[in-house]
PDB file of N, CA and C in Angstrom:
ATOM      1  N   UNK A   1     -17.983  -2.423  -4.100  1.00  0.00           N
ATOM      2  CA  UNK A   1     -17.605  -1.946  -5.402  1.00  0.00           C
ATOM      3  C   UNK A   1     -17.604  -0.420  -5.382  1.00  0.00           C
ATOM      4  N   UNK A   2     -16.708   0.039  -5.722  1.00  0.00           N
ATOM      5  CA  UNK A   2     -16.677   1.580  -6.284  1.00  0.00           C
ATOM      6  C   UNK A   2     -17.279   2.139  -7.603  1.00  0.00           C
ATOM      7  N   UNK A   3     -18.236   3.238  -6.917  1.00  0.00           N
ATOM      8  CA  UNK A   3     -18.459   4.193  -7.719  1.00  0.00           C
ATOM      9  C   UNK A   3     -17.963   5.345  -7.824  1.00  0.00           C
ATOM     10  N   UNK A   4     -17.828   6.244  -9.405  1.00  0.00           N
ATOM     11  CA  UNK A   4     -17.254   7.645  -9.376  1.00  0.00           C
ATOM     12  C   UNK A   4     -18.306   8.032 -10.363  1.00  0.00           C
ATOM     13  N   UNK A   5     -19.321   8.770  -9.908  1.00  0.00           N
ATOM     14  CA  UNK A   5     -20.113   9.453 -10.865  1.00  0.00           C
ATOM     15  C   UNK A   5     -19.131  10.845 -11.864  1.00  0.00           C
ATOM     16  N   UNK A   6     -19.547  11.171 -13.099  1.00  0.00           N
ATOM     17  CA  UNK A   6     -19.867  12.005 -13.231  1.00  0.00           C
ATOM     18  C   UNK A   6     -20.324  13.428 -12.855  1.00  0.00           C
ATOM     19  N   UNK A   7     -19.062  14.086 -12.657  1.00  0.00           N
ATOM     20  CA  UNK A   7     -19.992  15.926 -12.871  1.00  0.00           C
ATOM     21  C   UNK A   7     -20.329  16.432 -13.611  1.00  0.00           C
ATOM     22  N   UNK A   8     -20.916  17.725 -13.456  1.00  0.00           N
ATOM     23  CA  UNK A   8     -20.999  18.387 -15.119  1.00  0.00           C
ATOM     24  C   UNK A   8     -20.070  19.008 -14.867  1.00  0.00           C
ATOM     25  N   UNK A   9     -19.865  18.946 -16.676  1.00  0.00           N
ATOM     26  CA  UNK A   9     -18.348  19.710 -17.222  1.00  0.00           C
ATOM     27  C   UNK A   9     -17.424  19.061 -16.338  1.00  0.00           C
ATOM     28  N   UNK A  10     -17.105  18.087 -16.286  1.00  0.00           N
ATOM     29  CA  UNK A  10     -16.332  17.056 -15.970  1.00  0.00           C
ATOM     30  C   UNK A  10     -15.287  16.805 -16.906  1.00  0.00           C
ATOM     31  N   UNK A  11     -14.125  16.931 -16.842  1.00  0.00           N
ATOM     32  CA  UNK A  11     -13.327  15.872 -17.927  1.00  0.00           C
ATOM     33  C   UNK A  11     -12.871  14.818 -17.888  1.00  0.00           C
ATOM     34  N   UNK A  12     -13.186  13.959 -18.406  1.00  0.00           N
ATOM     35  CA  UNK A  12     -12.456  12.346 -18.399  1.00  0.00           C
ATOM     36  C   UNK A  12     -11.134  12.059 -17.586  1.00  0.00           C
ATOM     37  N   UNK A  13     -10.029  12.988 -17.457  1.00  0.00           N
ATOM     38  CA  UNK A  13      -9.069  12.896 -16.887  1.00  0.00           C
ATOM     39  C   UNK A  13      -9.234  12.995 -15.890  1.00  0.00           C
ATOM     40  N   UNK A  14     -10.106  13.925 -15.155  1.00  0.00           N
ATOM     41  CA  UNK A  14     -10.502  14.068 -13.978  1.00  0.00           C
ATOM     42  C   UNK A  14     -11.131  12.949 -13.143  1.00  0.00           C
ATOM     43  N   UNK A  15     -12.018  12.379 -13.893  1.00  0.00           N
ATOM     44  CA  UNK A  15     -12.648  11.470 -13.620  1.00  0.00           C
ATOM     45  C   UNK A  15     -11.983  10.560 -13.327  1.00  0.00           C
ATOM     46  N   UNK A  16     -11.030  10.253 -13.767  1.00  0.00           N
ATOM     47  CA  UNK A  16     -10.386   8.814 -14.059  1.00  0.00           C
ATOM     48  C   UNK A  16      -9.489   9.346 -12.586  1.00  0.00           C
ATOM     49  N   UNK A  17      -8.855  10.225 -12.579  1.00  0.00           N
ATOM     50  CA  UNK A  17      -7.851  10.746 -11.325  1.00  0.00           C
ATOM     51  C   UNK A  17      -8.639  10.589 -10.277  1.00  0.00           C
ATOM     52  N   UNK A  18     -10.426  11.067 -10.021  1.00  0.00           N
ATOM     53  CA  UNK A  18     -10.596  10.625  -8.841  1.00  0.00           C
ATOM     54  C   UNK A  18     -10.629   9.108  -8.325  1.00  0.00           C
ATOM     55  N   UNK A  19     -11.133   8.435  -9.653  1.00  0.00           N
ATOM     56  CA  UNK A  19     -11.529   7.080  -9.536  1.00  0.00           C
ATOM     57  C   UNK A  19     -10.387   6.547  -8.951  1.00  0.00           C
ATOM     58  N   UNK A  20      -9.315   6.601  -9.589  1.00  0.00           N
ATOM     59  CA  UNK A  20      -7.777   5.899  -9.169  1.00  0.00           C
ATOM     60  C   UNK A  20      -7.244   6.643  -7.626  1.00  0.00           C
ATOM     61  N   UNK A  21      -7.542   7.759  -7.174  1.00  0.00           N
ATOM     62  CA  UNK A  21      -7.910   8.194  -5.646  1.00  0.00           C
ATOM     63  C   UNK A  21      -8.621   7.298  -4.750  1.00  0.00           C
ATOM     64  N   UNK A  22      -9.555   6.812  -5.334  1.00  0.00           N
ATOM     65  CA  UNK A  22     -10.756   6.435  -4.510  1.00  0.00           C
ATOM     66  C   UNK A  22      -9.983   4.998  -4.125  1.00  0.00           C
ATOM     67  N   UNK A  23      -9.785   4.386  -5.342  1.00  0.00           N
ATOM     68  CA  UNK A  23      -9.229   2.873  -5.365  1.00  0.00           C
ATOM     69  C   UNK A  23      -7.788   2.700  -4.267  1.00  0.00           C
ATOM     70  N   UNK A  24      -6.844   3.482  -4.489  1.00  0.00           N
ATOM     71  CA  UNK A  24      -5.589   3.645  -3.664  1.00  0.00           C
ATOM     72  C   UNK A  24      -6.157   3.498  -2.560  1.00  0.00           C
ATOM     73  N   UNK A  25      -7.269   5.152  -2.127  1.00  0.00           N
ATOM     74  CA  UNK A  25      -7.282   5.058  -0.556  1.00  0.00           C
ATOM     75  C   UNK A  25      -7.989   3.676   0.047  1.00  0.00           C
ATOM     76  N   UNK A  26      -8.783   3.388  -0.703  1.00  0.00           N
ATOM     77  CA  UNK A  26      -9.650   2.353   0.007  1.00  0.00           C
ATOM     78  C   UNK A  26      -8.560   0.744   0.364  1.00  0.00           C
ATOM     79  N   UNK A  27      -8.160   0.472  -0.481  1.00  0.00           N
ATOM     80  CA  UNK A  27      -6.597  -0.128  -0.211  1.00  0.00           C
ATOM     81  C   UNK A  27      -7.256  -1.796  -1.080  1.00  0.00           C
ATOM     82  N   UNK A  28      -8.232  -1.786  -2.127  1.00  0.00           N
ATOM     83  CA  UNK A  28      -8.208  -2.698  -2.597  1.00  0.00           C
ATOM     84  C   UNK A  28      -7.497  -3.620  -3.211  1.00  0.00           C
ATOM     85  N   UNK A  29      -6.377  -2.436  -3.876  1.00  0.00           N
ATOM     86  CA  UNK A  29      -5.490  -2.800  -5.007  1.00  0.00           C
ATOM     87  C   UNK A  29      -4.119  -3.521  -3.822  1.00  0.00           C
ATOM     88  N   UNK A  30      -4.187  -3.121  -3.004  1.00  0.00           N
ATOM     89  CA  UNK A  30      -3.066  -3.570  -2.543  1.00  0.00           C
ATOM     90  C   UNK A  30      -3.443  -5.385  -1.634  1.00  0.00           C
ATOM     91  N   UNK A  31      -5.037  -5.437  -1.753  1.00  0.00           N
ATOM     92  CA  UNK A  31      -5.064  -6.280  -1.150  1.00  0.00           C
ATOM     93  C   UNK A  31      -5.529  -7.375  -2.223  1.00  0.00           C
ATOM     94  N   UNK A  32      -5.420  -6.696  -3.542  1.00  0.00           N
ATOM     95  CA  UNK A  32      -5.919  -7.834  -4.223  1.00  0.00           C
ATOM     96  C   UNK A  32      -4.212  -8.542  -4.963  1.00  0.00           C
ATOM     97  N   UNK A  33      -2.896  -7.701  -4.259  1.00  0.00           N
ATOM     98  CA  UNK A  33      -1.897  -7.790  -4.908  1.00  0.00           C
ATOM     99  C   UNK A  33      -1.126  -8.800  -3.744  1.00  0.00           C
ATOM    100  N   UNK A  34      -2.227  -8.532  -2.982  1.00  0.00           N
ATOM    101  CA  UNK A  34      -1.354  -9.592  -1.729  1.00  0.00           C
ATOM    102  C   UNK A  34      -2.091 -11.406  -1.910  1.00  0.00           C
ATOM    103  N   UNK A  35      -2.838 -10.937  -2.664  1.00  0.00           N
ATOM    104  CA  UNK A  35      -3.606 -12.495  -2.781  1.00  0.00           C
ATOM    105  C   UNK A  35      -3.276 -13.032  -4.231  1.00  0.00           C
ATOM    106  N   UNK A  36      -2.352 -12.535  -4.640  1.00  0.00           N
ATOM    107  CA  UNK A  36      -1.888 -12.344  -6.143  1.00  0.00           C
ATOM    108  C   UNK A  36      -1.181 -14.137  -6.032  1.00  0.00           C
ATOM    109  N   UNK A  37      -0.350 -14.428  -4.571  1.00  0.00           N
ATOM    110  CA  UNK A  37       0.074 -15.669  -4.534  1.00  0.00           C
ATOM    111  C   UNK A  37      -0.066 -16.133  -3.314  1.00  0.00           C
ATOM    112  N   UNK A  38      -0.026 -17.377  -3.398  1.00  0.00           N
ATOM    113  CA  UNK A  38      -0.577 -17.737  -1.953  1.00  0.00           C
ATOM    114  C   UNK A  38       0.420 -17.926  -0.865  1.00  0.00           C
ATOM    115  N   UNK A  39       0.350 -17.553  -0.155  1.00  0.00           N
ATOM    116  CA  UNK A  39       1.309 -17.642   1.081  1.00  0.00           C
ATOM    117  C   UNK A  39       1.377 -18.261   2.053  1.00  0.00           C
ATOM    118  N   UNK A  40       1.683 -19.598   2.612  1.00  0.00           N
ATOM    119  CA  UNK A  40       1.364 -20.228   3.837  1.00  0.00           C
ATOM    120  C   UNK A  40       1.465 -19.060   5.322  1.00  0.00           C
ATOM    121  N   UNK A  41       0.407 -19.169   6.053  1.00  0.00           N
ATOM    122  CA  UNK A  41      -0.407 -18.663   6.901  1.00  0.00           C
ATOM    123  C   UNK A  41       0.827 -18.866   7.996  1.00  0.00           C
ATOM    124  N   UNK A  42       1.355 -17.780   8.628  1.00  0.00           N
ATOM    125  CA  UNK A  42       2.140 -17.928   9.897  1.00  0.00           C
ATOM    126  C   UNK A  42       1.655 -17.668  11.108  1.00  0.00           C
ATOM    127  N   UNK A  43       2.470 -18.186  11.921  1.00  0.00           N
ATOM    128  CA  UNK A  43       2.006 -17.964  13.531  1.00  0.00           C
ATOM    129  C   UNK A  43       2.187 -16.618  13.734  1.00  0.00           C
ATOM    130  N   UNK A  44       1.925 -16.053  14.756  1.00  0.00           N
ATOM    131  CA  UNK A  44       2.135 -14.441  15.458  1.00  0.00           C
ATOM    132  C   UNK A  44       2.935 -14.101  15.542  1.00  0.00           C
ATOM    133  N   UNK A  45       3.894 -15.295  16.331  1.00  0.00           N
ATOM    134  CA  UNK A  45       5.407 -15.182  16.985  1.00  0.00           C
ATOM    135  C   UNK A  45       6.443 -15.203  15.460  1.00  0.00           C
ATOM    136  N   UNK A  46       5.610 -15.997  14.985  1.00  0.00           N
ATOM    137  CA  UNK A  46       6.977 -15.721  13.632  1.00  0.00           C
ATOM    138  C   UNK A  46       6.548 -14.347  12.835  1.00  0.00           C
ATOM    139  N   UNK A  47       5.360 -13.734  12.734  1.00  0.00           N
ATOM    140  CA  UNK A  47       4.983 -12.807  12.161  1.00  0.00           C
ATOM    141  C   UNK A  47       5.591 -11.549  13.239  1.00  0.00           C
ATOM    142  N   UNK A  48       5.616 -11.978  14.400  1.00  0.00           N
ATOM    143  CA  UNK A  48       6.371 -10.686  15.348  1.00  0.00           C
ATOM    144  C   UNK A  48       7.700 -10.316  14.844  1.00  0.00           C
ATOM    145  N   UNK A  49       8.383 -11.310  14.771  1.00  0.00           N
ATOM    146  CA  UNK A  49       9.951 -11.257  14.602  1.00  0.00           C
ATOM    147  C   UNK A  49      10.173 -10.919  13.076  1.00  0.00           C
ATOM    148  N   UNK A  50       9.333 -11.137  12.314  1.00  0.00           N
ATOM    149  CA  UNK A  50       9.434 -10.378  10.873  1.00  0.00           C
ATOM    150  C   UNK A  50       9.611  -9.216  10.691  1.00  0.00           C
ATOM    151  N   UNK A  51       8.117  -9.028  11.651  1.00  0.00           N
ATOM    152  CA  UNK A  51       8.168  -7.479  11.525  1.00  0.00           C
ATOM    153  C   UNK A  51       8.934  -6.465  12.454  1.00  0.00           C
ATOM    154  N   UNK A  52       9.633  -7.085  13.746  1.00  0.00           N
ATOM    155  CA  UNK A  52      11.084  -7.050  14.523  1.00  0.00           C
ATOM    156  C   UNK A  52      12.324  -6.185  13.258  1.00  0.00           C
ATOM    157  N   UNK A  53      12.556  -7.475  12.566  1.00  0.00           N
ATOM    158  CA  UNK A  53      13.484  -7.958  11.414  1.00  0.00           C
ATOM    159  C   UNK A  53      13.259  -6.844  10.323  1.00  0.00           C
ATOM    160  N   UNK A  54      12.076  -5.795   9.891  1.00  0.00           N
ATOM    161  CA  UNK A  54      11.815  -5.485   9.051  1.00  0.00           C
ATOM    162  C   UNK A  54      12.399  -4.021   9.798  1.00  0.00           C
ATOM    163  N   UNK A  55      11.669  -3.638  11.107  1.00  0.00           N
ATOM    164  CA  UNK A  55      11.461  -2.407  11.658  1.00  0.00           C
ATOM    165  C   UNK A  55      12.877  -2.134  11.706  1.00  0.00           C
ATOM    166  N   UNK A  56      14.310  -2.973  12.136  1.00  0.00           N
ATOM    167  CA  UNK A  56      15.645  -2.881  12.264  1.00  0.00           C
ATOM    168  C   UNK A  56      16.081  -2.839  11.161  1.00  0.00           C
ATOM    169  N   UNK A  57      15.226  -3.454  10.216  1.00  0.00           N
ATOM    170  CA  UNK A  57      16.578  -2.692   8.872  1.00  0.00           C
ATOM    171  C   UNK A  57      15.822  -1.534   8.122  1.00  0.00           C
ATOM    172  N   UNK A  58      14.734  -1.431   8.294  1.00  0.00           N
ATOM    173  CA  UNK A  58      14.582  -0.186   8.283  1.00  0.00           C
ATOM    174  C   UNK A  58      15.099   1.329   9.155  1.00  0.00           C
ATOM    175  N   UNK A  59      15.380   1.249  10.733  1.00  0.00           N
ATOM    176  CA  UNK A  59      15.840   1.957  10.967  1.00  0.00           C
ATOM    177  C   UNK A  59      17.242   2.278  10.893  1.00  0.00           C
ATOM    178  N   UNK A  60      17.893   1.211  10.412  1.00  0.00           N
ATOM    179  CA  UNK A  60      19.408   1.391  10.078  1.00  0.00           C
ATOM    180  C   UNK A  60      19.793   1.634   9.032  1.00  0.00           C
ATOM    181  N   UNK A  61      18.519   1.737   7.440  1.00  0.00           N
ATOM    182  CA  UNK A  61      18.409   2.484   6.248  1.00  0.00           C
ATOM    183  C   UNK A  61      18.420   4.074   6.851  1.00  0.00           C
ATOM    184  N   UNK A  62      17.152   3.909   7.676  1.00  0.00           N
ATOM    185  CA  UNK A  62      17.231   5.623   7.683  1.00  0.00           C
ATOM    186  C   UNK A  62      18.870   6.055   8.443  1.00  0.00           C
ATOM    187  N   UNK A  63      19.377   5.696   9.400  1.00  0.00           N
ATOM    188  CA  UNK A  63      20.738   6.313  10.133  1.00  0.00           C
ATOM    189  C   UNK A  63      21.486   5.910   9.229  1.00  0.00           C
ATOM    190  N   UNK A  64      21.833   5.435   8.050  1.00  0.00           N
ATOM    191  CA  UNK A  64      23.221   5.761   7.259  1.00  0.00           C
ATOM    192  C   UNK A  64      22.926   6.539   6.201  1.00  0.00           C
ATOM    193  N   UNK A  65      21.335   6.733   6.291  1.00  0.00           N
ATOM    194  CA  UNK A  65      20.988   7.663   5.290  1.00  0.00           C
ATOM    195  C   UNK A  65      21.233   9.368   6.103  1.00  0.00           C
ATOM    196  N   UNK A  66      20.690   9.570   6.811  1.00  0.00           N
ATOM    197  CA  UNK A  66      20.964  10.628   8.070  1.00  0.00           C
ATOM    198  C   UNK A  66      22.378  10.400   8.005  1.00  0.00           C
ATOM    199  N   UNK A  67      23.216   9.626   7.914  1.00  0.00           N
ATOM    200  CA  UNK A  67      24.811   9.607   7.799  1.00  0.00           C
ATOM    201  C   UNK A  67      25.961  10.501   7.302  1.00  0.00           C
ATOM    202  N   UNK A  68      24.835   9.980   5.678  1.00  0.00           N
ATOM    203  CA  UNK A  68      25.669  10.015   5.014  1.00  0.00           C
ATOM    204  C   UNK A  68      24.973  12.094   4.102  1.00  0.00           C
ATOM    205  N   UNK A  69      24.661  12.511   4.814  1.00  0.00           N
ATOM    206  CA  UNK A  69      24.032  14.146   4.878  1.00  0.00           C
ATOM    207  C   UNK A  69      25.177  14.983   5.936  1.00  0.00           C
TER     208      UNK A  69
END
């Protein structure tokens, strides 16, 4: 669980900005957004080729983006 104490002469906004720092970096939010639905559990080999599948259209976003400059 996260804590964000209080400084003095602190302002609430501040506070709240580190708190929501703290939460991002630690990567809770993203892992409580991945359990948000359930997902049947894949093998390696199909999880390889996903992320194969992901890395290629990502690099062919970036070269028509570089393209089109």
């Amino acid at each position: 669980m996260l804590q964000v104490t209080r400084k003095d002469d602190e302002s609430v906004e501040n506070l709240v900005r580190r708190f929501n720092k703290k939460v991002i970096q630690s990567g809770i939010l993203t892992a409580a957004r991945q359990r948000k639905y359930f997902q049947k559990p894949i093998s390696k080999t199909e999880a390889r080729v996903v992320a194969i599948r992901k890395r290629a259209r990502k690099e062919q976003k970036m070269r028509e983006l570089i393209g089109t400059r």
